[in-house]
N, C-alpha and C. Protein backbone atom coordinates (compact mmCIF):
# COMPACT_ATOMS: atom_id res chain seq x y z
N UNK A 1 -111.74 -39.56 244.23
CA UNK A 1 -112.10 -40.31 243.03
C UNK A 1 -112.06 -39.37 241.82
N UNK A 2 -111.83 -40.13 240.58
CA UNK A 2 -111.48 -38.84 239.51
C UNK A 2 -112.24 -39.39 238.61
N UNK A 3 -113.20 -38.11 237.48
CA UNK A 3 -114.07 -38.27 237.54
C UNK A 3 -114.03 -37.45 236.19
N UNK A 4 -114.30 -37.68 234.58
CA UNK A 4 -115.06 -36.73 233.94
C UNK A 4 -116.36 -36.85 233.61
N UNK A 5 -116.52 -35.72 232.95
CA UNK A 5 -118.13 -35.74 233.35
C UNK A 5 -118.16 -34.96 231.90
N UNK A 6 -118.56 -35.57 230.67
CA UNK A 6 -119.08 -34.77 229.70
C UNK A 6 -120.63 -33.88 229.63
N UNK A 7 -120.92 -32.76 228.73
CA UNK A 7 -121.86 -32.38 228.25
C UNK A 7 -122.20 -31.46 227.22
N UNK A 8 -123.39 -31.37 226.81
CA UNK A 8 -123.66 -30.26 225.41
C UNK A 8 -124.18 -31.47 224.15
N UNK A 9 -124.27 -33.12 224.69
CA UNK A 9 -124.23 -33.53 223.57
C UNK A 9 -125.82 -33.17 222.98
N UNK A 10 -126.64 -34.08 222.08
CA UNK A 10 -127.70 -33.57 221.42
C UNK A 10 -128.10 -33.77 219.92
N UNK A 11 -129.10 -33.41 219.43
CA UNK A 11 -129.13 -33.86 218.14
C UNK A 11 -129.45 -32.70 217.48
N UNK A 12 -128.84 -32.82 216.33
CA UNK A 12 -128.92 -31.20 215.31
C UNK A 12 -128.41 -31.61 214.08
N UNK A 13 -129.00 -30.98 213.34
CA UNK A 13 -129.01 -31.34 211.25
C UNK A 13 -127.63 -30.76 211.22
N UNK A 14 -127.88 -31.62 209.66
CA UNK A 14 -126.32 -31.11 209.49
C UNK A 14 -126.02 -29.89 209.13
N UNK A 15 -124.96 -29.58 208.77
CA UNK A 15 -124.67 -28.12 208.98
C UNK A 15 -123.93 -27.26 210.50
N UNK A 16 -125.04 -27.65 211.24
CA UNK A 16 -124.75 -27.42 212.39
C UNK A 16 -123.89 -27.47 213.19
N UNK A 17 -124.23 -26.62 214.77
CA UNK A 17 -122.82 -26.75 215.26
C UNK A 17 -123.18 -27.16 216.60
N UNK A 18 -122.50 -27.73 217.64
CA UNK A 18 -122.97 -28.23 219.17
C UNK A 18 -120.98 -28.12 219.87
N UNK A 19 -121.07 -27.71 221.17
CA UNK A 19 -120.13 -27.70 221.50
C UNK A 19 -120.19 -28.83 222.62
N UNK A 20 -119.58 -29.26 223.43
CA UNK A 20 -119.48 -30.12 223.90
C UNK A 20 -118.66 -29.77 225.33
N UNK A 21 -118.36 -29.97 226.71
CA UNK A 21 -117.64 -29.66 227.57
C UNK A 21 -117.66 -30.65 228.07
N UNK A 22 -116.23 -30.94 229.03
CA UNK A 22 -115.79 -32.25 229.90
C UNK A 22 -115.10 -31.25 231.10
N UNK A 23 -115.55 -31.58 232.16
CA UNK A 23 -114.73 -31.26 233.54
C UNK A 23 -114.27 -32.15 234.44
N UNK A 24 -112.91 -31.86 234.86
CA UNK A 24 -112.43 -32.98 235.70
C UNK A 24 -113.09 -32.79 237.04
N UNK A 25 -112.73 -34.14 238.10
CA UNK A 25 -112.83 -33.69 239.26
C UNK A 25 -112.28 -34.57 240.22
N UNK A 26 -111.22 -34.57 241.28
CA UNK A 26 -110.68 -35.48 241.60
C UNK A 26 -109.31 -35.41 241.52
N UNK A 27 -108.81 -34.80 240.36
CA UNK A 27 -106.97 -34.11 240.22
C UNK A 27 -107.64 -32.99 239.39
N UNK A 28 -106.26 -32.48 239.38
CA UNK A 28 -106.44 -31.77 238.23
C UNK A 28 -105.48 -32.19 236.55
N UNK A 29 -105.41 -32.15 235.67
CA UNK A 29 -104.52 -32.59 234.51
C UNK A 29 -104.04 -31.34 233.82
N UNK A 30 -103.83 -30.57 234.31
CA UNK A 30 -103.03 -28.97 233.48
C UNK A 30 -101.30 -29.42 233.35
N UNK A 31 -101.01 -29.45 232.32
CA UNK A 31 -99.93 -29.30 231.72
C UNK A 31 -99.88 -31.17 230.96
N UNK A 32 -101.49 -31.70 231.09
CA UNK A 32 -101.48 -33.23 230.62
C UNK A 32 -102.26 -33.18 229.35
N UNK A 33 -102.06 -34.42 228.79
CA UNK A 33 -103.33 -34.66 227.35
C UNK A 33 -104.12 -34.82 227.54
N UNK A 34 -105.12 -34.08 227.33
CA UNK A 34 -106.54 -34.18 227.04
C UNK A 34 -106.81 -34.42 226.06
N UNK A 35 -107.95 -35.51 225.10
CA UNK A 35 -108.22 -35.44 224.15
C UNK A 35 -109.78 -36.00 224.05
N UNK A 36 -110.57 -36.32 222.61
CA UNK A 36 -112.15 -36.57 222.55
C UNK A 36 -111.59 -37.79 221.60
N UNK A 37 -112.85 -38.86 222.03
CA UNK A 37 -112.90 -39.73 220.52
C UNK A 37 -114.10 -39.76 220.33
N UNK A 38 -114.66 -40.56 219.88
CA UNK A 38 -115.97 -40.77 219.65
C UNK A 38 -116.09 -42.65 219.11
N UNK A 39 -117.31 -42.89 219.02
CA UNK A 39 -117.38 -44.18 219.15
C UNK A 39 -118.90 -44.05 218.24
N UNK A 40 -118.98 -44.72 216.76
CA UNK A 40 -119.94 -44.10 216.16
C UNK A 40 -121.34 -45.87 216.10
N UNK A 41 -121.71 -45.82 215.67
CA UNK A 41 -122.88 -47.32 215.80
C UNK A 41 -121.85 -48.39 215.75
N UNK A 42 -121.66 -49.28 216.04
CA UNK A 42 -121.12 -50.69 215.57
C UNK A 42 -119.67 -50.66 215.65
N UNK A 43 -119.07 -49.44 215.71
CA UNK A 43 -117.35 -49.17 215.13
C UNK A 43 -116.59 -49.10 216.63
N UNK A 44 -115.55 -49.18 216.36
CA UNK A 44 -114.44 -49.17 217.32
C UNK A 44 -114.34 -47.38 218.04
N UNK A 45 -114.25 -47.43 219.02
CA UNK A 45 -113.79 -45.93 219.94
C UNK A 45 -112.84 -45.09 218.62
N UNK A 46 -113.30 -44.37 218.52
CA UNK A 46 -111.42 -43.34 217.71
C UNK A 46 -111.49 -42.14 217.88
N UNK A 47 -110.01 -41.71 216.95
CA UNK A 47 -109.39 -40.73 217.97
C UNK A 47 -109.95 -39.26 217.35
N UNK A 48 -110.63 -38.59 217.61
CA UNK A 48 -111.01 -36.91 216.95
C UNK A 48 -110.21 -36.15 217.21
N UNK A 49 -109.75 -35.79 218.06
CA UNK A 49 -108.60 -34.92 219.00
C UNK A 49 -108.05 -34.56 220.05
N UNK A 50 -107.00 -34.08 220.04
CA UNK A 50 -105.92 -34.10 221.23
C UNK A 50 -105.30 -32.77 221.57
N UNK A 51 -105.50 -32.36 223.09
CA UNK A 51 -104.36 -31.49 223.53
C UNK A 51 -103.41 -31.58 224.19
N UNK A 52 -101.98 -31.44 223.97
CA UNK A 52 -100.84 -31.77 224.41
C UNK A 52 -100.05 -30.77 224.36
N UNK A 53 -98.99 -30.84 225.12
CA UNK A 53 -97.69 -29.86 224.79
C UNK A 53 -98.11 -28.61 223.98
N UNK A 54 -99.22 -27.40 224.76
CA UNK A 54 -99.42 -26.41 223.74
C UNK A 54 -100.09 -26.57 222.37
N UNK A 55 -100.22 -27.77 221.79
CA UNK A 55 -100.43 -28.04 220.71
C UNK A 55 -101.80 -29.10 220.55
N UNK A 56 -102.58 -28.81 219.63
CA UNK A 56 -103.48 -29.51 219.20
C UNK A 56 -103.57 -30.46 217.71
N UNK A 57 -103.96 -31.75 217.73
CA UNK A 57 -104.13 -32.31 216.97
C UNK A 57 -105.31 -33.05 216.49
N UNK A 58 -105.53 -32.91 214.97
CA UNK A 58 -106.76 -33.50 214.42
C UNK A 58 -107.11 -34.98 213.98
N UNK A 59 -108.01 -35.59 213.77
CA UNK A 59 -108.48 -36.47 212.84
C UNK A 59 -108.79 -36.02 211.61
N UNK A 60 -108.17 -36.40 210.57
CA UNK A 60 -107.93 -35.76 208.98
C UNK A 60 -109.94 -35.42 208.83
N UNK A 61 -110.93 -36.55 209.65
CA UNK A 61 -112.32 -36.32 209.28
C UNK A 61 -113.04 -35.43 209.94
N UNK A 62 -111.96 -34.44 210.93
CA UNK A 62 -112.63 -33.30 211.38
C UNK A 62 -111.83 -32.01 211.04
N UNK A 63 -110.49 -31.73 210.84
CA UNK A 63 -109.89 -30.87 210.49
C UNK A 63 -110.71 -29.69 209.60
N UNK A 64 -110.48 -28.51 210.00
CA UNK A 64 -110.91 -27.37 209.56
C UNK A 64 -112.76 -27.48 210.30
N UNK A 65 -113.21 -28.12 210.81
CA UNK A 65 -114.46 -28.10 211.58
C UNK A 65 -114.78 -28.13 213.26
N UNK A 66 -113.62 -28.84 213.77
CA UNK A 66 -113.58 -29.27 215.12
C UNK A 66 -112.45 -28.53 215.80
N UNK A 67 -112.61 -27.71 216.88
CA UNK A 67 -111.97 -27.20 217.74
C UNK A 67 -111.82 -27.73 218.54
N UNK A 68 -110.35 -28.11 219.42
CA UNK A 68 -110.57 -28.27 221.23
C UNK A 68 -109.73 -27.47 221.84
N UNK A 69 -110.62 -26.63 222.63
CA UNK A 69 -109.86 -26.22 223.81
C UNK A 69 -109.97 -26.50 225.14
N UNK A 70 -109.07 -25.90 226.10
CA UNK A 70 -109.09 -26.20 227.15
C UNK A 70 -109.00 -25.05 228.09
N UNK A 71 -109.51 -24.65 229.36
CA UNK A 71 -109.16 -23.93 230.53
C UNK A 71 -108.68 -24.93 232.35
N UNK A 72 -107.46 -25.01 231.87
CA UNK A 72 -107.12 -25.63 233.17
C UNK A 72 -107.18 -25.20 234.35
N UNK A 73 -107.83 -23.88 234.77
CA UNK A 73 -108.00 -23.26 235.50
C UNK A 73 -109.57 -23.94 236.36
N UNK A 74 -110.16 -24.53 235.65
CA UNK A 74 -111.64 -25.03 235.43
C UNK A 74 -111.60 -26.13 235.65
N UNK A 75 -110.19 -26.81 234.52
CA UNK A 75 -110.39 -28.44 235.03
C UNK A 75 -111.74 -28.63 233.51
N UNK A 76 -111.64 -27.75 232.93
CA UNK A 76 -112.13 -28.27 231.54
C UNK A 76 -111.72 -28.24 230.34
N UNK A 77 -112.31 -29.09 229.68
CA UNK A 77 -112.28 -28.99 227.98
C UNK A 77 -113.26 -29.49 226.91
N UNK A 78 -112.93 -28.31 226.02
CA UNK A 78 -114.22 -28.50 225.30
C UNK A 78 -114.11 -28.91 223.56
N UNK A 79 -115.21 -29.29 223.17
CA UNK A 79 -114.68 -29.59 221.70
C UNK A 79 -115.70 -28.83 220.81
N UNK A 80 -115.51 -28.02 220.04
CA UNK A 80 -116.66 -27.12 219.31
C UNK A 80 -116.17 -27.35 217.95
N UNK A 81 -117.53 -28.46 217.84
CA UNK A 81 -118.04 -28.63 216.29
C UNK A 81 -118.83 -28.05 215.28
N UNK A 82 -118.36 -27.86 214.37
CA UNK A 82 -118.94 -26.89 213.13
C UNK A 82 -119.39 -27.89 211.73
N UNK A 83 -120.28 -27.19 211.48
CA UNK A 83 -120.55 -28.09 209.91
C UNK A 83 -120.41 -29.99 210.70
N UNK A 84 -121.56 -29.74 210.93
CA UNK A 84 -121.72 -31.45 211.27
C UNK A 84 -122.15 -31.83 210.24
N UNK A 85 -121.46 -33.40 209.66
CA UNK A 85 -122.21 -34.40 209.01
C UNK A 85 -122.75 -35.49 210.04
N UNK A 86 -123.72 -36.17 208.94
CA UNK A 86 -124.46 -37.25 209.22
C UNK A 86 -123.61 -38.05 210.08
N UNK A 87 -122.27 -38.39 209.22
CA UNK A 87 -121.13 -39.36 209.85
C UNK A 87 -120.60 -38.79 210.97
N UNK A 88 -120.79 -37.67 211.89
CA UNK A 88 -120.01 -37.28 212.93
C UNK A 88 -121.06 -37.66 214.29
N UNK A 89 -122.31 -38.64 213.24
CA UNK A 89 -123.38 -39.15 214.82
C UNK A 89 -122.00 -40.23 215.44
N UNK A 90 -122.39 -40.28 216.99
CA UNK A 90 -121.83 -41.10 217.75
C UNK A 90 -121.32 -40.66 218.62
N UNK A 91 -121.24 -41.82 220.09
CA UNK A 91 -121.28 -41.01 221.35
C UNK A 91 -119.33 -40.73 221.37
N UNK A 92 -119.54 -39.69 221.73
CA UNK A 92 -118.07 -38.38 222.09
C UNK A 92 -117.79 -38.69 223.69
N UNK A 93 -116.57 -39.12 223.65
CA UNK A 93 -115.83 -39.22 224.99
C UNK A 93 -114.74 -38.54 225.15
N UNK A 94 -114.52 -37.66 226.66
CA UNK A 94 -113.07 -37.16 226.91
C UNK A 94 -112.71 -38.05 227.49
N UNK A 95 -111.45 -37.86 227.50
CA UNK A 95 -110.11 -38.69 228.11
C UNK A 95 -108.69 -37.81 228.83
N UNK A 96 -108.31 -38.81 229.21
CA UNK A 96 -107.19 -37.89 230.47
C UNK A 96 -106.23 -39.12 229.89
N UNK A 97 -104.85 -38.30 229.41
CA UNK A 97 -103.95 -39.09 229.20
C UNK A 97 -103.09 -38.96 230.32
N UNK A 98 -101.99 -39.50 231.09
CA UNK A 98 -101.42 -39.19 231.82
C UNK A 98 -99.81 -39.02 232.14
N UNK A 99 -99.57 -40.12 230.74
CA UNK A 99 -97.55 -40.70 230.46
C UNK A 99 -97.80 -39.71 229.43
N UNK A 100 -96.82 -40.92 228.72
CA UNK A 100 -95.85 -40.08 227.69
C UNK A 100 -97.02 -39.83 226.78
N UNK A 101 -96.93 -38.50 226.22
CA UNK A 101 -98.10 -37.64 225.22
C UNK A 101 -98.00 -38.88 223.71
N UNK A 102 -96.60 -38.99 223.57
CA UNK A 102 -96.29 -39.04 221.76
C UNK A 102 -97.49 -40.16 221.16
N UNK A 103 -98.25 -40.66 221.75
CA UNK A 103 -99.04 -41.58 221.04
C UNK A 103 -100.81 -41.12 221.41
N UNK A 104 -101.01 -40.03 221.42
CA UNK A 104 -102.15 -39.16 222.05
C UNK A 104 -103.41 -39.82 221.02
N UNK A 105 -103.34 -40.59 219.92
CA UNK A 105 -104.14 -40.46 219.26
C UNK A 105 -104.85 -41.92 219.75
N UNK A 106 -104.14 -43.35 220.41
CA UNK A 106 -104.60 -44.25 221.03
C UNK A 106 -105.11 -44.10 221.94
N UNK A 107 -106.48 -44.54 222.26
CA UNK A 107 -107.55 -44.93 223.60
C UNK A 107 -106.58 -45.64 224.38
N UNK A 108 -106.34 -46.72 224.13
CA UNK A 108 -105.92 -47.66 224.45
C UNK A 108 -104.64 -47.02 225.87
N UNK A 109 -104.06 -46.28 226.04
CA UNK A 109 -103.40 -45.40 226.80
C UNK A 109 -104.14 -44.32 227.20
N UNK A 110 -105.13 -44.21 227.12
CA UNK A 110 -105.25 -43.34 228.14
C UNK A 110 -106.32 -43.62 229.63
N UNK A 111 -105.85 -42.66 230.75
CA UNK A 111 -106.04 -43.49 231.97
C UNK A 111 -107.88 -43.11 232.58
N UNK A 112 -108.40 -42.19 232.11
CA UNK A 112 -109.37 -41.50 232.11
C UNK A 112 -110.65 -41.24 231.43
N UNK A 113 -112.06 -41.74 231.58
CA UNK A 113 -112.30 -41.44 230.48
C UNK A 113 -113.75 -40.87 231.00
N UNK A 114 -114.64 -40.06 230.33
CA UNK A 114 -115.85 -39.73 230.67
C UNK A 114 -116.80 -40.75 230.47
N UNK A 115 -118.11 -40.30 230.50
CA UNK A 115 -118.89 -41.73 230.24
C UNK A 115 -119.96 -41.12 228.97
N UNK A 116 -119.09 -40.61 228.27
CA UNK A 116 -119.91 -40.12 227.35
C UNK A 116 -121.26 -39.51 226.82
N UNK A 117 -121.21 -38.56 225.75
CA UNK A 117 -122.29 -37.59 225.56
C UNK A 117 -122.86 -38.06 223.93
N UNK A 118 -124.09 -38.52 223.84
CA UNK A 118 -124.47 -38.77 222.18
C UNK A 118 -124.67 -37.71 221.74
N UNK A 119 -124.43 -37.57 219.88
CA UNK A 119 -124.01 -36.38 219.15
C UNK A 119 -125.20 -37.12 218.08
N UNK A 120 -125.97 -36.64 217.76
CA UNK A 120 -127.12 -37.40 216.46
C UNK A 120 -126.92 -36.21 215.56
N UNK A 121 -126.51 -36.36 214.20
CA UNK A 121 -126.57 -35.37 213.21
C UNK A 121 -127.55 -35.73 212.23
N UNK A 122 -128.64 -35.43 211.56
CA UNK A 122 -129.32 -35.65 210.80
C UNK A 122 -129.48 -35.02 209.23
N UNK A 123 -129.62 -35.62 208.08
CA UNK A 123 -129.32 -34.79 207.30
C UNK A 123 -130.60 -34.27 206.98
């Protein structure tokens, strides 16, 4: 059975920073997309970021704050947030993409998902 399993979520003022980790278990996904969304009060799942093909991609509302990496060796990945705002409360999910990468930024495709970690930022 395959399985992520987020953690690190938590509540912290803004400014702040919280990292976050997801481990697979069940396959492994090294050389696949991994990516985080988040899902904030009332709003639709979306996309924060993605690892694919060597390469990482942002949500224009985290760029220059949000890191993701990965160790496939582990079967993890992590997302390390900096300078939290208020607006970055809401529960953070990994995901396991598994086809074709080029549309990494839709939920909606991907086959995997954790069961999420809440992120409360306070100002």
């Amino acid at each position: 059975q395959v399985q992520l399993v987020e953690s690190g979520g938590g509540s912290v003022q803004a400014g702040g920073s919280l990292t976050l980790s997801c481990v697979a278990s069940g396959r492994t996904f090294s050389g696949e997309t991994l990516g985080w969304f988040r899902q904030p009060p009332g709003k639709e799942r979306e996309f924060v970021t993605a690892n694919t093909r060597g390469r990482s991609y942002y949500a224009d509302s985290v760029k220059g704050r949000f890191a993701i990496s990965r160790d496939d060796a582990r079967d993890t990945v992590y997302l390390q947030m900096n300078s939290l705002r208020p607006e970055d409360t809401a529960v953070y999910y990994c995901g396991a993409l598994t086809g074709d990468p080029t549309w990494y930024n839709l939920p909606a495709l991907y086959d995997y998902w954790g069961q999420g970690t809440q992120v409360t930022v306070s100002s």
